[in-house]
Protein backbone atom coordinates (compact mmCIF):
# COMPACT_ATOMS: atom_id res chain seq x y z
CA UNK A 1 0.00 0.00 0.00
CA UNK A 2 2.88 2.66 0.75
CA UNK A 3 4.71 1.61 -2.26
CA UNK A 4 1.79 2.23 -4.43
CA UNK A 5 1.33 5.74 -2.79
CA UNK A 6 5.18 6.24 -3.25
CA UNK A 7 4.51 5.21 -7.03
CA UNK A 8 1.25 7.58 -7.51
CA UNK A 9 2.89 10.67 -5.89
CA UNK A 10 5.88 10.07 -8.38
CA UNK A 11 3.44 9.84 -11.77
CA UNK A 12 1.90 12.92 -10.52
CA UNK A 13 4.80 15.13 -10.16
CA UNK A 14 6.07 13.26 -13.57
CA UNK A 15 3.03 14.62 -15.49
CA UNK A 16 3.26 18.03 -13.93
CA UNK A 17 6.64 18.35 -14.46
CA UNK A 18 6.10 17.36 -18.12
CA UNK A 19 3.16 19.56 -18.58
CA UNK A 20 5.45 22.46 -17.14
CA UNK A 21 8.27 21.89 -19.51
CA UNK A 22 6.32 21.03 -22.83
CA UNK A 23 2.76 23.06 -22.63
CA UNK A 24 3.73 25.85 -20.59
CA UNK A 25 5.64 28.16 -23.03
CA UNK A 26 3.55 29.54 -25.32
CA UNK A 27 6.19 31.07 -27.61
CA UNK A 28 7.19 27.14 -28.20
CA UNK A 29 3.76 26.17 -28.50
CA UNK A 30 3.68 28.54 -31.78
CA UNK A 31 7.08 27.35 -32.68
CA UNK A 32 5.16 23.93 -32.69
CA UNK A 33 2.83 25.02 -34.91
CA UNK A 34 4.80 26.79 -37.41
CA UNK A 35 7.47 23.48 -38.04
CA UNK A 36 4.81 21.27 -38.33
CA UNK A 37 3.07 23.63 -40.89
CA UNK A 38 5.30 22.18 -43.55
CA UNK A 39 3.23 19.19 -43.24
CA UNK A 40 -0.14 19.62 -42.31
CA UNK A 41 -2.78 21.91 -43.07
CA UNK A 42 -6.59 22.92 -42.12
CA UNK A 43 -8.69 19.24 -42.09
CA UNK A 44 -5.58 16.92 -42.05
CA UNK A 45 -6.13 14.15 -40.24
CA UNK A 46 -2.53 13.73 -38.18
CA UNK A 47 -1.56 10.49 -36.06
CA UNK A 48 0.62 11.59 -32.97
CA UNK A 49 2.27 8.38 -31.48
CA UNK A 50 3.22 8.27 -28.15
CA UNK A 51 1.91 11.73 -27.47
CA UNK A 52 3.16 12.40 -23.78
CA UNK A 53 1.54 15.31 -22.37
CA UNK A 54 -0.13 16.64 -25.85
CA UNK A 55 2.41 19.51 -26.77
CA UNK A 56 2.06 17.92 -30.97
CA UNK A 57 -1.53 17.48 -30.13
CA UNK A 58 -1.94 21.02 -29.37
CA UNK A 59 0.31 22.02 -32.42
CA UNK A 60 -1.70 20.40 -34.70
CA UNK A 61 -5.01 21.78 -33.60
CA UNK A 62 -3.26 25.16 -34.25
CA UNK A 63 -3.12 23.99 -37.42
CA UNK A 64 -6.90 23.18 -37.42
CA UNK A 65 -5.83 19.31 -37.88
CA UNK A 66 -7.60 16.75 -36.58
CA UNK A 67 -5.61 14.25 -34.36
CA UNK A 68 -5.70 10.43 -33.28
CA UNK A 69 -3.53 10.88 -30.09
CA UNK A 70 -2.13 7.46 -29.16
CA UNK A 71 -0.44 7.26 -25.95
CA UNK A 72 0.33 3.85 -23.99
CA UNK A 73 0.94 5.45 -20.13
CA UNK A 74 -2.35 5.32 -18.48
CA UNK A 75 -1.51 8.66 -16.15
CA UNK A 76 -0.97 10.46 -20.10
CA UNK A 77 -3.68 8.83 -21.22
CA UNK A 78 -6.21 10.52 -18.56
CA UNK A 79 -4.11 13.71 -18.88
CA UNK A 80 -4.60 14.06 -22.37
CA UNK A 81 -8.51 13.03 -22.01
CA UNK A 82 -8.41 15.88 -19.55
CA UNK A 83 -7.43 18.52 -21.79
CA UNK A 84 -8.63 17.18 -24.76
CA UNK A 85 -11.73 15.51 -23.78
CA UNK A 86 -13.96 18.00 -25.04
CA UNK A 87 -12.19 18.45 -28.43
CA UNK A 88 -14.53 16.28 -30.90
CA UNK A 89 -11.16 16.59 -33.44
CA UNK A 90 -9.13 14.89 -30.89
CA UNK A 91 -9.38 11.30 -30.72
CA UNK A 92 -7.60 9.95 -27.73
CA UNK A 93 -6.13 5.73 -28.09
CA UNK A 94 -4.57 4.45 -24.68
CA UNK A 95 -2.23 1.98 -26.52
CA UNK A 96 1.16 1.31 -27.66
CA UNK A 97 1.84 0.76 -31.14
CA UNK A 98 3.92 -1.87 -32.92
CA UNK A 99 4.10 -4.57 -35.34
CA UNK A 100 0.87 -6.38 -34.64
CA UNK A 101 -2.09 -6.24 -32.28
CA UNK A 102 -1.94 -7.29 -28.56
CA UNK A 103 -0.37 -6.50 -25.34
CA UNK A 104 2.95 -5.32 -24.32
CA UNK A 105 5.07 -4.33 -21.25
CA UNK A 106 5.65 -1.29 -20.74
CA UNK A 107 8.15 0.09 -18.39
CA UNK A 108 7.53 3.06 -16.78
CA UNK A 109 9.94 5.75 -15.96
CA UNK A 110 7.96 7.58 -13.20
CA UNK A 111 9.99 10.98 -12.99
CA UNK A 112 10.67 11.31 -16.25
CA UNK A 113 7.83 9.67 -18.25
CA UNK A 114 8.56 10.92 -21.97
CA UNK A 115 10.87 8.10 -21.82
CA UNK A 116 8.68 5.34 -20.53
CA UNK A 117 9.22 2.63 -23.29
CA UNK A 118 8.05 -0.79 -24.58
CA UNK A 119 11.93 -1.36 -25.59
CA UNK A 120 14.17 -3.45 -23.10
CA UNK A 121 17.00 -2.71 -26.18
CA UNK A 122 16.18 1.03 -24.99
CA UNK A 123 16.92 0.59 -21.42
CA UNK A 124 19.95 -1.36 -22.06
CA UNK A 125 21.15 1.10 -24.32
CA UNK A 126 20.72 4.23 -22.07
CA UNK A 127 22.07 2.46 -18.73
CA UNK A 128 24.67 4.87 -17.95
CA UNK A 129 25.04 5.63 -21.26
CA UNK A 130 26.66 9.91 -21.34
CA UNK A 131 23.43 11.87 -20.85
CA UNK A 132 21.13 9.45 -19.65
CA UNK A 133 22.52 9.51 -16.19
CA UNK A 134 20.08 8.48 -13.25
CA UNK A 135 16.86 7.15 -15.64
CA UNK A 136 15.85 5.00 -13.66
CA UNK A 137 13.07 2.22 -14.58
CA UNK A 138 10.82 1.30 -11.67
CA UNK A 139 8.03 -0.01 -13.01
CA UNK A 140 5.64 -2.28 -15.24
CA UNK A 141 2.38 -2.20 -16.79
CA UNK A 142 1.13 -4.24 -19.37
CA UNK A 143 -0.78 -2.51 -22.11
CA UNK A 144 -3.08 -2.97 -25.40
CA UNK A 145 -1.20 -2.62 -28.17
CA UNK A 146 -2.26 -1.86 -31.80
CA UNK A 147 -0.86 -1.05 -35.27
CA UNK A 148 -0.71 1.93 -37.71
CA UNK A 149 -2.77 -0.17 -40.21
CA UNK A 150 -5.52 -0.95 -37.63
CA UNK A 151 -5.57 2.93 -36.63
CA UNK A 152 -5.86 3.72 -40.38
CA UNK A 153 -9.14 1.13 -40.54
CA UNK A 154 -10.52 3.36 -37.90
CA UNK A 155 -10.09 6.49 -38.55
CA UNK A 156 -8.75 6.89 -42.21
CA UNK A 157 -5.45 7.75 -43.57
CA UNK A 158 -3.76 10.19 -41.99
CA UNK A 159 -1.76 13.05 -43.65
CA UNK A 160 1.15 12.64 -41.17
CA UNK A 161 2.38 10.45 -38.92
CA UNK A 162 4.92 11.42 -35.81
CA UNK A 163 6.29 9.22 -33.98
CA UNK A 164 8.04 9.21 -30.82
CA UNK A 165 8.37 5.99 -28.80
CA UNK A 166 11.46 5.75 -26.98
CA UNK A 167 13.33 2.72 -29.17
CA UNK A 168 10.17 1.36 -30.61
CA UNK A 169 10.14 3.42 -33.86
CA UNK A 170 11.20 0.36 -36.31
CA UNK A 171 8.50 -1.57 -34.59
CA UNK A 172 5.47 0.51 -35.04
CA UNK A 173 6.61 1.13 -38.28
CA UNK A 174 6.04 -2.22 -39.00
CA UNK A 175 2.89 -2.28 -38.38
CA UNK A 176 2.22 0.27 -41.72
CA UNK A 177 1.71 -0.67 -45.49
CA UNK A 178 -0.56 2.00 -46.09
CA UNK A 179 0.70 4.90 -48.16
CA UNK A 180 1.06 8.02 -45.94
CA UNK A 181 2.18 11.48 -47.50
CA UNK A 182 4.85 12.30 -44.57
CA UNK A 183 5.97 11.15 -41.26
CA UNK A 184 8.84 11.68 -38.52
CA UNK A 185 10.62 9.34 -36.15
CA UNK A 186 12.63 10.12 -32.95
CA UNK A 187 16.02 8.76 -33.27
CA UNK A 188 18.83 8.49 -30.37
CA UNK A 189 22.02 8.21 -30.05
CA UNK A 190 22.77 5.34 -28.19
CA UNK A 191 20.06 3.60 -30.63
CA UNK A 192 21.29 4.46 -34.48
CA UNK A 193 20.77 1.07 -35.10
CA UNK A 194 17.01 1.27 -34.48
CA UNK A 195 16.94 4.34 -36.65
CA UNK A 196 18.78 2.80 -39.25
CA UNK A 197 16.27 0.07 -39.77
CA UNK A 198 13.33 2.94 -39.59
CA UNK A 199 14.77 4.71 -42.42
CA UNK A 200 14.83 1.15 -44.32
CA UNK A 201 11.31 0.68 -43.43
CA UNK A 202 10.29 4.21 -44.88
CA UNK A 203 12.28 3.19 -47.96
CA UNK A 204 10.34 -0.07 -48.31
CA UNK A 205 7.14 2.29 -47.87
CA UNK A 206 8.13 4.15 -50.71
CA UNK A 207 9.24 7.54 -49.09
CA UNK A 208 12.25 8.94 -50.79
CA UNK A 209 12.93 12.39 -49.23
CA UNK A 210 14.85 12.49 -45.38
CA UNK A 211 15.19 15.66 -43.13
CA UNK A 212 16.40 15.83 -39.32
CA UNK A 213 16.37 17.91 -36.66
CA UNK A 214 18.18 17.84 -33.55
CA UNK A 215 16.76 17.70 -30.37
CA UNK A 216 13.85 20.38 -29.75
CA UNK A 217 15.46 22.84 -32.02
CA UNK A 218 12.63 22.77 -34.40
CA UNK A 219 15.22 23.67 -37.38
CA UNK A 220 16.15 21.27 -40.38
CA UNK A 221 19.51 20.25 -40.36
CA UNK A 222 20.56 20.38 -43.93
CA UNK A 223 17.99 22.56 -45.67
CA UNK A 224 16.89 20.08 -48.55
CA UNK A 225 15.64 16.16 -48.30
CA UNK A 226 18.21 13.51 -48.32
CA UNK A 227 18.30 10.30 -49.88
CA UNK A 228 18.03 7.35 -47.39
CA UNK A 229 21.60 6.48 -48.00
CA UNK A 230 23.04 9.63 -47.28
CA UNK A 231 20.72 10.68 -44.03
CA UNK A 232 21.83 7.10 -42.53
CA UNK A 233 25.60 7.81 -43.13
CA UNK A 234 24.88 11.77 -41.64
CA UNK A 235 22.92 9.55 -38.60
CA UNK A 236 25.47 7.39 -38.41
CA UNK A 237 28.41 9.95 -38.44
CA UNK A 238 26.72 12.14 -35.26
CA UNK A 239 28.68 12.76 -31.96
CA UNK A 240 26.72 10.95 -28.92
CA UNK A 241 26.62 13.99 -27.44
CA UNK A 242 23.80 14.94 -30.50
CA UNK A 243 21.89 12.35 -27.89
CA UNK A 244 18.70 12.80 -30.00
CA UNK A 245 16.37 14.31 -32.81
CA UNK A 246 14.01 13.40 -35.36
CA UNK A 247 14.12 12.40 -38.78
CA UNK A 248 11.28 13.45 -41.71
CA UNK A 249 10.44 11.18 -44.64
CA UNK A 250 8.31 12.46 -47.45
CA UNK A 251 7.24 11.10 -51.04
CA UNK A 252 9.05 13.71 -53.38
């Protein structure tokens, strides 16, 4: 009983402490908006996997999007039904996404939760790895899980995809063979080989065109798309100190 009052008082200050660094700067919330206007426009229907505390979600309404927010930690899940509740052009999916349909474990990082992750490879990777000092692990929770093709059955095709899942990128893309127009993947550092075989998978999916950006900076790295070959060797040639960032793939 104490433990699980320990664990509850931790998930609470996690989720504030997340909703104070990601929602509670409005001059980033319109930052938000503006990179993600390259992509998506007025009635796009946008998937946002693993969307932590909302921040995309909110971006994206900006954008007068309509979102299918998928998020696998049940104290996001009620967060984000919380704020978005209301919203009839916010869907909200407590799930994780992958390869096929199911259940997972998930394990939970309760101070930190935007790095909660289905991935055991993940943990491995970032135990004491330079800048992932003190993540700590504690607990874990098995969850639904469900695919990108399964969400498209439900609620159409989507314009974009993001994805950010903590090691689990290949996986969920694995669970997509529909054509999408654009989509982005969190890579890491101490995981290039996980973002390697993402930017195979979006090559098998028929996406041609690759753009990154480096941790929250919200700016494109080399100012025009890439071909796969050349974005893995730029991935693959990053300091670890670069720790993480995303990566776009488009059709032209």
């Amino acid at each position: 009983m104490f433990q699980t009052m320990l664990d509850s008082a931790r998930t609470a200050r996690g989720v504030i402490r997340s909703l104070r660094i990601y929602r509670g700067d409005r001059e980033r919330s319109a930052a938000l908006a503006r990179h993600y206007g390259r992509f998506v426009a007025t009635g796009d229907l946008v998937f946002d996997i693993g969307s932590h505390v909302g921040d995309r979600v909110a971006a994206f309404r900006r954008l007068g999007a309509r979102i299918v927010a998928v998020e696998p930690q049940p104290a996001l899940a009620r967060t984000l039904r919380l704020i978005h509740g209301r919203d009839r052009a916010v869907a909200v999916e407590a799930a994780a996404v992958g390869r096929r349909a199911g259940s997972i474990a998930l394990s939970l990082n309760l101070d930190n939760p935007t790095v909660s992750t289905a991935s055991p490879e993940f943990i491995a990777a970032a135990q004491d790895a330079p800048g992932w000092e003190g993540q700590r692990w504690s607990r874990t929770v098995e969850v639904p899980m469900t695919t990108l093709n399964a969400l498209i059955a439900r609620h159409g095709v989507p314009r974009f995809i993001k994805i950010d899942v903590e090691g689990y990128e290949a996986e969920t893309l694995a669970g997509l063979t529909v054509p999408v127009a654009a989509l982005s993947f969190e890579f890491t550092t101490i995981q290039r080989d996980v973002a390697e075989a993402a930017i195979a998978r979006c090559v098998a999916l028929g996406f041609t065109g690759f753009e990154a950006s480096l941790g929250e900076s919200l700016a494109f790295v080399h100012g025009e798309r890439l071909a796969a070959e050349a974005m893995t060797q730029w991935l693959m040639a990053l300091p670890d100190r670069a720790n993480s960032g995303d990566i776009y793939a488009t059709r032209d």
